[in-house]
N, C-alpha and C. Protein backbone atom coordinates (compact mmCIF):
# COMPACT_ATOMS: atom_id res chain seq x y z
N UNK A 1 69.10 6.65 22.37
CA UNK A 1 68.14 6.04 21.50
C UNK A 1 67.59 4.80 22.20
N UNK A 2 66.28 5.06 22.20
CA UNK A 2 65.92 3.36 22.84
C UNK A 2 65.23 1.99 22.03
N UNK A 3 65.79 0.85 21.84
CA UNK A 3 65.13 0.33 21.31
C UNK A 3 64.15 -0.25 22.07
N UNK A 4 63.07 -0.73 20.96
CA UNK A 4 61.83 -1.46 21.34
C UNK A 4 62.47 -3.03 21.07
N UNK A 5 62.04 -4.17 22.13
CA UNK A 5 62.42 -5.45 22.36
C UNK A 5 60.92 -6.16 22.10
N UNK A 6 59.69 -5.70 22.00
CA UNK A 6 58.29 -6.21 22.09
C UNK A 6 58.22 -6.46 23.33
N UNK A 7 58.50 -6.27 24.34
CA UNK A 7 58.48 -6.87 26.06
C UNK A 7 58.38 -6.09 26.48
N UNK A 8 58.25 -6.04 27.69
CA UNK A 8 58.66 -5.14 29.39
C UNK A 8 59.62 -6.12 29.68
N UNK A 9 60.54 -4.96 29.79
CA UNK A 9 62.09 -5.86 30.34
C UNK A 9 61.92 -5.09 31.60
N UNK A 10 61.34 -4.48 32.66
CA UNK A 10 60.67 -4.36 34.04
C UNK A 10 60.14 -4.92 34.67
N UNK A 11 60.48 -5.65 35.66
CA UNK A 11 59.19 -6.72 36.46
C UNK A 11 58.32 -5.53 37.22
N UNK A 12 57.23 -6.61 37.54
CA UNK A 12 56.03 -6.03 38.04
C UNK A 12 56.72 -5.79 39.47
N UNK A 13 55.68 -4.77 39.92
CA UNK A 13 56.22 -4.35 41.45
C UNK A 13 55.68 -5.22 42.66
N UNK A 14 56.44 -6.15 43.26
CA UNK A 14 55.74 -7.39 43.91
C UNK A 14 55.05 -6.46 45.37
N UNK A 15 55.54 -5.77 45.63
CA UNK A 15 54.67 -4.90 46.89
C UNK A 15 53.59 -4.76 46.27
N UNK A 16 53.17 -3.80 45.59
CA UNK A 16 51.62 -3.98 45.08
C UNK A 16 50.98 -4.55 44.90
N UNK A 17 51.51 -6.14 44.50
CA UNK A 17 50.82 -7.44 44.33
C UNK A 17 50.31 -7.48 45.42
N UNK A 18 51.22 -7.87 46.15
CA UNK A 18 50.61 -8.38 47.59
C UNK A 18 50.21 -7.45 48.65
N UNK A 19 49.52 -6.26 48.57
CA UNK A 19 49.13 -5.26 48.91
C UNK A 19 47.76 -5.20 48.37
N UNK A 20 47.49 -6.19 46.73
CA UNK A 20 45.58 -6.03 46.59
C UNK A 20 45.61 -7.29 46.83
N UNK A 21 46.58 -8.03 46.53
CA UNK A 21 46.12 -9.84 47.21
C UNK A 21 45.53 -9.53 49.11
N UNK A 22 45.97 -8.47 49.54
CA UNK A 22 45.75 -8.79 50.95
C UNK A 22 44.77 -7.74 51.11
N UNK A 23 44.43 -6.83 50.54
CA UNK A 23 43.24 -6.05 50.53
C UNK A 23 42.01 -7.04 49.83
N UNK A 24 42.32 -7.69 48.70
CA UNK A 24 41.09 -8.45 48.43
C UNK A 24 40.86 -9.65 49.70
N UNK A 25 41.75 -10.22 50.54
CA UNK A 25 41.38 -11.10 51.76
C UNK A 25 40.85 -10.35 52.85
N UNK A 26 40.65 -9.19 53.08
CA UNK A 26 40.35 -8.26 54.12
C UNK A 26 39.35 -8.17 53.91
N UNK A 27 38.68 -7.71 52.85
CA UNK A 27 37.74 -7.74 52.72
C UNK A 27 36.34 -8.93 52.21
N UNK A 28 37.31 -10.18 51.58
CA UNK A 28 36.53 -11.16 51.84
C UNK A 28 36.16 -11.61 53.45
N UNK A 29 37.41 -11.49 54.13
CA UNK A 29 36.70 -11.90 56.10
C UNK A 29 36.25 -10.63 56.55
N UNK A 30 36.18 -9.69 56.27
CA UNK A 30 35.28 -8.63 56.66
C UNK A 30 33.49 -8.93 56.28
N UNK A 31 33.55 -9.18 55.11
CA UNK A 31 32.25 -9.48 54.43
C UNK A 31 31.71 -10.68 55.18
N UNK A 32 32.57 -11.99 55.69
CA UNK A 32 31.98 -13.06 56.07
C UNK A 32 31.55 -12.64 57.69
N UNK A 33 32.69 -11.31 58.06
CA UNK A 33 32.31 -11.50 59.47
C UNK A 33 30.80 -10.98 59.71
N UNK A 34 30.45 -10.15 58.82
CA UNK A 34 29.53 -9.27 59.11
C UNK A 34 28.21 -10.30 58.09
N UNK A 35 28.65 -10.83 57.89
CA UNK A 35 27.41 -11.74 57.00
C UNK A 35 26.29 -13.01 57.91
N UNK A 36 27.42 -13.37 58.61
CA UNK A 36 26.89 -14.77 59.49
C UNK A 36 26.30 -14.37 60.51
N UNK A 37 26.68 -13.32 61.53
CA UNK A 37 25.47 -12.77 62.00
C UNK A 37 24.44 -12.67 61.61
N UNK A 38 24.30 -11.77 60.31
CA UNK A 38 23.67 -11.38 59.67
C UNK A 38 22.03 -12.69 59.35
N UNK A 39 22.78 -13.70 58.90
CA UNK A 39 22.08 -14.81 58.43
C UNK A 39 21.35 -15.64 59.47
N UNK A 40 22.41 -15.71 60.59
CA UNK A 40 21.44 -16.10 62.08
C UNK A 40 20.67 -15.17 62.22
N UNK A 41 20.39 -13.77 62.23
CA UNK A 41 19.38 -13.26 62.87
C UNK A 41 17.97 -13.23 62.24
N UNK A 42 18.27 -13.66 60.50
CA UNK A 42 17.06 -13.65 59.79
C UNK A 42 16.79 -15.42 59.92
N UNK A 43 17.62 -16.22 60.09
CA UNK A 43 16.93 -17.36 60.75
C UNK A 43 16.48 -17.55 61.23
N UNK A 44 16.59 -16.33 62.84
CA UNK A 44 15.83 -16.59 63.88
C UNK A 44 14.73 -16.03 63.73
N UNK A 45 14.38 -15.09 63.26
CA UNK A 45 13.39 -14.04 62.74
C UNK A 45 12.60 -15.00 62.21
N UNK A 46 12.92 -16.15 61.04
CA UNK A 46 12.00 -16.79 60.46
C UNK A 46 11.26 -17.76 61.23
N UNK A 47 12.25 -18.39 61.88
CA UNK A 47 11.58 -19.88 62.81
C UNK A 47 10.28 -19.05 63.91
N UNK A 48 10.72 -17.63 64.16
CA UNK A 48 10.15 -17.31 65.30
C UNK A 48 8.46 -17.19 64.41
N UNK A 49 8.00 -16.81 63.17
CA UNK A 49 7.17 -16.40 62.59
C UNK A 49 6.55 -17.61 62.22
N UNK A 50 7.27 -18.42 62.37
CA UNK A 50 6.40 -19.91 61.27
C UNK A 50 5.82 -20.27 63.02
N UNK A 51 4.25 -21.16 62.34
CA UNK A 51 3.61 -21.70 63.63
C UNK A 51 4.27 -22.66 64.15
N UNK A 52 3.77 -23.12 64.92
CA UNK A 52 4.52 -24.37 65.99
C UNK A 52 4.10 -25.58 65.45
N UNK A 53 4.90 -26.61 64.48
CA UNK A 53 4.59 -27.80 64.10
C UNK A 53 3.67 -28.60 64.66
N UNK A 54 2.36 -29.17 63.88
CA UNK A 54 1.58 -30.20 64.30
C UNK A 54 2.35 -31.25 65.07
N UNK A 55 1.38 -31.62 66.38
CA UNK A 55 1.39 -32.44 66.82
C UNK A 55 0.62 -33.83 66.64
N UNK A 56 1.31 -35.13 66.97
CA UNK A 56 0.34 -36.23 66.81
C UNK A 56 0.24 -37.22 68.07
N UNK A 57 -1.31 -37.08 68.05
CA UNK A 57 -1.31 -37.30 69.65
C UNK A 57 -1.87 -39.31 69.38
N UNK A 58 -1.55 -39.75 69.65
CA UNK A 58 -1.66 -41.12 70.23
C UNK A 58 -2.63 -41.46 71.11
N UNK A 59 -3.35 -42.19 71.24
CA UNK A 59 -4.32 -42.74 72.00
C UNK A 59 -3.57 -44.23 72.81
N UNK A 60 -3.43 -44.57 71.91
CA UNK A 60 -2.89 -46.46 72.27
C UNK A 60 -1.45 -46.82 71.55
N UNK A 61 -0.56 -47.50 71.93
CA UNK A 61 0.19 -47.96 71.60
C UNK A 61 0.17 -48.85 70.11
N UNK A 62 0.78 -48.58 69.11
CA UNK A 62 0.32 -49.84 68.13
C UNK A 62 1.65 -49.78 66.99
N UNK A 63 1.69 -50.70 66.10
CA UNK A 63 2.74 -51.22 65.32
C UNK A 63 2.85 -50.04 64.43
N UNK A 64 4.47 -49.59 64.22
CA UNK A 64 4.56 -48.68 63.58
C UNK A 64 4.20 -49.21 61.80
N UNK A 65 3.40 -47.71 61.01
CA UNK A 65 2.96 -48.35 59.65
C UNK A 65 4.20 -48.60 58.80
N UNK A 66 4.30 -49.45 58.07
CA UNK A 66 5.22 -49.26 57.52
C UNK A 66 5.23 -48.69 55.95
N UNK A 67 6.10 -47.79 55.46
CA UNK A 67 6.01 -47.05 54.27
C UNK A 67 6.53 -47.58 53.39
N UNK A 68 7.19 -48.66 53.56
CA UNK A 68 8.13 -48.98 52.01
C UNK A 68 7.96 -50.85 52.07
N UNK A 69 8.19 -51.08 50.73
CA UNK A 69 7.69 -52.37 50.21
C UNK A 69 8.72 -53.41 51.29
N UNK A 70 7.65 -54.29 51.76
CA UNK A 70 8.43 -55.79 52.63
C UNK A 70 9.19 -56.19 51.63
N UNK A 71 10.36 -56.85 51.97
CA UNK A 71 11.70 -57.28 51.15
C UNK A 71 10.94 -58.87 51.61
N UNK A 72 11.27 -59.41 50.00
CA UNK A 72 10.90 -61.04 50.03
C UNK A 72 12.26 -61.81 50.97
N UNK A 73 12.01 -62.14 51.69
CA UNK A 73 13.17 -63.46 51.91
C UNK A 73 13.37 -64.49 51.44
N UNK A 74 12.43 -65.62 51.16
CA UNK A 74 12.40 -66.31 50.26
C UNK A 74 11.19 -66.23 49.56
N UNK A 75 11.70 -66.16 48.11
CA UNK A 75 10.55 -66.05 46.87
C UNK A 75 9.58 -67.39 46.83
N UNK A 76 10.25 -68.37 46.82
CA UNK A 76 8.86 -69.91 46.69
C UNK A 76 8.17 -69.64 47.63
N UNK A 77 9.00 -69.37 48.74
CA UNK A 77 8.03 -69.18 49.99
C UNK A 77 6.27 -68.03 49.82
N UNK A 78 7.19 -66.40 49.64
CA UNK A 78 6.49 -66.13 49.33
C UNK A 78 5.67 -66.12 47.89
N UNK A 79 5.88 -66.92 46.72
CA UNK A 79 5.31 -66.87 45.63
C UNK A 79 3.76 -68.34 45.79
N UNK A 80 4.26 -69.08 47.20
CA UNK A 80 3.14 -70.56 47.34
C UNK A 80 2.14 -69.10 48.44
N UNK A 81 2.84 -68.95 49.36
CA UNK A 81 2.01 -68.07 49.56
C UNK A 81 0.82 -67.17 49.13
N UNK A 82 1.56 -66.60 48.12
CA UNK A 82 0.56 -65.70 46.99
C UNK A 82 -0.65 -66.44 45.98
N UNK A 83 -0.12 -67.82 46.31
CA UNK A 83 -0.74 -68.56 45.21
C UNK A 83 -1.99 -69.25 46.18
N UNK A 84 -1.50 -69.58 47.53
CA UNK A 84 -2.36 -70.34 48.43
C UNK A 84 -3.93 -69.18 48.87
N UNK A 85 -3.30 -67.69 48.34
CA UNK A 85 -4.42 -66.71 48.74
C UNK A 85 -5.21 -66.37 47.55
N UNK A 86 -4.87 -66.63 46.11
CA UNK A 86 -5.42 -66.99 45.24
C UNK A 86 -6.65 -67.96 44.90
N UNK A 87 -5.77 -69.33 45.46
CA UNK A 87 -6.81 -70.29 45.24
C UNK A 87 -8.03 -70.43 46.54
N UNK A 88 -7.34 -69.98 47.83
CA UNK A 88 -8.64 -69.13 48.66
C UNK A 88 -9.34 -68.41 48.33
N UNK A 89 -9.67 -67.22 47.29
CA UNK A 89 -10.34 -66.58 46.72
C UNK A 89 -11.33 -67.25 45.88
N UNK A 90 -10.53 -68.30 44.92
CA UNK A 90 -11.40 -68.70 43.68
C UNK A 90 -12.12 -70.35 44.70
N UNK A 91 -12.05 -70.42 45.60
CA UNK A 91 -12.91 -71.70 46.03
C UNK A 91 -13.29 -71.30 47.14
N UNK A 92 -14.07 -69.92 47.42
CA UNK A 92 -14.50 -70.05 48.73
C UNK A 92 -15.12 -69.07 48.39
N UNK A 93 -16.61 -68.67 49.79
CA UNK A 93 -17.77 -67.73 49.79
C UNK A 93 -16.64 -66.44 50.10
N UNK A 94 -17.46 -65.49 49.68
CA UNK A 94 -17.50 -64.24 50.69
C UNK A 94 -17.72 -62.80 50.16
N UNK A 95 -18.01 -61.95 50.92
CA UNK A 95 -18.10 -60.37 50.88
C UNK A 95 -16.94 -59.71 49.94
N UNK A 96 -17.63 -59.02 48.48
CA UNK A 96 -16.60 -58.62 47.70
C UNK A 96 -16.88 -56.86 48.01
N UNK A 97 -18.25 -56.38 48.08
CA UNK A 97 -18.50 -55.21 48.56
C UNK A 97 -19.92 -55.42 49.52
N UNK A 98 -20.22 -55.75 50.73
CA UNK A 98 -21.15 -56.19 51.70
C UNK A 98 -22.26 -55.19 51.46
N UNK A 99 -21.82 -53.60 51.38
CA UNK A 99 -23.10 -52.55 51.67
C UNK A 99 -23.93 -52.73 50.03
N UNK A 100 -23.07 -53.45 48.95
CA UNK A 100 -23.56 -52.98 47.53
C UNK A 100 -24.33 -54.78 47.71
N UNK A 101 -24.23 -55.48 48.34
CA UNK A 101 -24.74 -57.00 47.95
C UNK A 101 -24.03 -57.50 46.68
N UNK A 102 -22.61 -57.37 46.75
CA UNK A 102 -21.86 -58.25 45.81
C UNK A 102 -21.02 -58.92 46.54
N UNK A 103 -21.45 -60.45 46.34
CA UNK A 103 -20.60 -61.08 47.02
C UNK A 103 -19.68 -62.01 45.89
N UNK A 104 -18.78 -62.84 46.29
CA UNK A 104 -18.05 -63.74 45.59
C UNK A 104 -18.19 -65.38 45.65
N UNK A 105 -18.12 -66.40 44.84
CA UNK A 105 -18.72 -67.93 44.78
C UNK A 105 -17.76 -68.63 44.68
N UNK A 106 -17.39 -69.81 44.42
CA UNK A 106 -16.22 -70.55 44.38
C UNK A 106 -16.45 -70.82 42.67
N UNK A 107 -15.54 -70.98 41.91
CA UNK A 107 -15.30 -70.90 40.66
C UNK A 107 -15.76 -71.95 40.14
N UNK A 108 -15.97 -73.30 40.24
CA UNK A 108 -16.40 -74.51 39.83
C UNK A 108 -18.06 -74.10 40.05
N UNK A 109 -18.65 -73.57 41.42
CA UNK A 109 -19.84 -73.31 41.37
C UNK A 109 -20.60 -72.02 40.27
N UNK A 110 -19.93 -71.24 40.16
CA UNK A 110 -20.20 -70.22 39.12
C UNK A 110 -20.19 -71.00 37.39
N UNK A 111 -19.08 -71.68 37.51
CA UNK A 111 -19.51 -72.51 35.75
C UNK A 111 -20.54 -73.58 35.84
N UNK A 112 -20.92 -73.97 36.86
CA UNK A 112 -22.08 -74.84 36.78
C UNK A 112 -23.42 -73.60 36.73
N UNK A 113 -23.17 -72.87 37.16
CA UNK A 113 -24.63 -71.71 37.04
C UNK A 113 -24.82 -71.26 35.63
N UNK A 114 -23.47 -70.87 34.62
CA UNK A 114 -23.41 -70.69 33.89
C UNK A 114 -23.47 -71.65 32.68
N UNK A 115 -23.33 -73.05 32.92
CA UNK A 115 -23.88 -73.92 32.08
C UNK A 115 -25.03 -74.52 31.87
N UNK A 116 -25.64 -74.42 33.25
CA UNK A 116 -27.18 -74.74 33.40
C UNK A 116 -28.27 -73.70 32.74
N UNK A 117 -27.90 -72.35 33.00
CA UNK A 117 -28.51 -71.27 32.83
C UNK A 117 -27.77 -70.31 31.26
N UNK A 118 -26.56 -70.52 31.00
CA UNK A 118 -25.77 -70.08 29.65
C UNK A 118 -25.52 -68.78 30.19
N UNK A 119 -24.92 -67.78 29.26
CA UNK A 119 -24.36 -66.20 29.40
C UNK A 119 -25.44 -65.36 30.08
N UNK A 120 -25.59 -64.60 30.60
CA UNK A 120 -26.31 -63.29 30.76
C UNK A 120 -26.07 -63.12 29.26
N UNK A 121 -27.24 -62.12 29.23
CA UNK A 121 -28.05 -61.20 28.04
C UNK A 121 -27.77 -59.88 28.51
N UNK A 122 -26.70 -58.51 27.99
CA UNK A 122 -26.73 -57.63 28.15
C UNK A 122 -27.19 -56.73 26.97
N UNK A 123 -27.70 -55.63 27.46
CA UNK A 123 -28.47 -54.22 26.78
C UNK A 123 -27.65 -53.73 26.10
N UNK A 124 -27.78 -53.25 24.76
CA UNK A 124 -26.56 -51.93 24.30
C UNK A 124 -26.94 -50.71 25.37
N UNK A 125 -25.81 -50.14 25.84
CA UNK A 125 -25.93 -48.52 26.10
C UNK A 125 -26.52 -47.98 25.13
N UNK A 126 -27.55 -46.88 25.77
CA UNK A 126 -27.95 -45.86 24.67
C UNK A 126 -27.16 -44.99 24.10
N UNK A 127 -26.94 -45.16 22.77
CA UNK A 127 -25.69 -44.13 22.52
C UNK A 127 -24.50 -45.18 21.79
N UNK A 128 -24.54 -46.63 22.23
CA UNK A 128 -23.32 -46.78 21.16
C UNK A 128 -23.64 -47.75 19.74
N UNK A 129 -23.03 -47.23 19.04
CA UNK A 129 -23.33 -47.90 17.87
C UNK A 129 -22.88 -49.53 18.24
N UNK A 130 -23.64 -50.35 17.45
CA UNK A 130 -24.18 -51.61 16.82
C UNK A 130 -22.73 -52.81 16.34
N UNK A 131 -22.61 -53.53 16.25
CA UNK A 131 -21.04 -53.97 15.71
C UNK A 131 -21.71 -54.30 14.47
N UNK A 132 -21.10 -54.27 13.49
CA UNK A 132 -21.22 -54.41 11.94
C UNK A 132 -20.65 -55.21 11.81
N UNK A 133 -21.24 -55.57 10.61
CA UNK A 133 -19.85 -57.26 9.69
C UNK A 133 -18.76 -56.50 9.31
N UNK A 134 -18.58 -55.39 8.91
CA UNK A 134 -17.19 -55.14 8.52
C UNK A 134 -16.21 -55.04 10.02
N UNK A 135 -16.92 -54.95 11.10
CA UNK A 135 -16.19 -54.51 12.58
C UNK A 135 -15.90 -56.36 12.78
N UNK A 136 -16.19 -57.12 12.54
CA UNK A 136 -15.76 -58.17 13.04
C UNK A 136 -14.73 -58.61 12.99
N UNK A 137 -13.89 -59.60 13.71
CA UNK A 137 -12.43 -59.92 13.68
C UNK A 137 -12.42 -60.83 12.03
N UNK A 138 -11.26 -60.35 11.91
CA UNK A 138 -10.62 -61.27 10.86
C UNK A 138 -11.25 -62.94 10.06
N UNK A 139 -11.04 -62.86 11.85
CA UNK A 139 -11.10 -65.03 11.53
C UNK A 139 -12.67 -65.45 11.80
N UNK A 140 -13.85 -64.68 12.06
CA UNK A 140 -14.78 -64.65 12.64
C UNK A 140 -15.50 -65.34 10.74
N UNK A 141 -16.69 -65.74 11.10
CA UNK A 141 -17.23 -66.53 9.70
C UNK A 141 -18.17 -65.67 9.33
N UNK A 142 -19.05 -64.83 8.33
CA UNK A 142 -19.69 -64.38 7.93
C UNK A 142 -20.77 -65.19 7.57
């Protein structure tokens, strides 16, 4: 009579184990051997098909451009800096677009033009509506 225990009171057969443990490694380095060839030759196949990278030909020697933002060393330094090319702008002549005849004035001379002479007078565009009393700001006096 045999009883049932709910188990296998039989161990597994360890030869067989290690008989697909070593058949499944055989065939993983079989697969790699025959793969990596494989992958160099369609590498080479590819590089050989792509054109031959642009060249850049040079004329003269000159400062390489640079692509990424100058690092401040010192900030006052460079922030009087930034400020000294500022106030060169707003107090001095010059060419803002030369071919269009717009040039630039020194800022004290432009509010004297504009106080002697008052605002320009501009045109509505054709096409936009009118400002209304209800469009006016808030604080504006009716």
């Amino acid at each position: 009579m045999r009883q049932d225990h709910g188990y296998e009171r039989s161990d597994a057969d360890a030869g067989g184990s290690y008989k697909a443990g070593l058949a499944i490694l055989a065939a993983m380095v079989l697969t790699a051997l025959a793969l990596v060839p494989m992958y160099r030759l369609l590498a080479k196949r590819e590089s050989q098909a792509q054109p031959p990278p642009a060249g850049a030909v040079k004329t003269e020697m000159s400062e390489p451009v640079q692509s990424f933002p100058k690092l401040v060393s010192s900030e006052p330094l460079a922030l009087a800096e930034f400020r000294a090319s500022e106030e060169s702008l707003l107090t001095s002549y010059g060419w803002v677009e030369k071919d269009k005849g717009l040039a630039r004035i020194p800022i004290e001379h432009a509010m004297r033009i504009v106080a002697a002479q008052g605002l320009p007078k501009f045109e509505a565009q054709p096409g936009a509506a009118a400002p209304t009393a209800a469009a006016a700001p808030a604080g504006a006096k009716k």
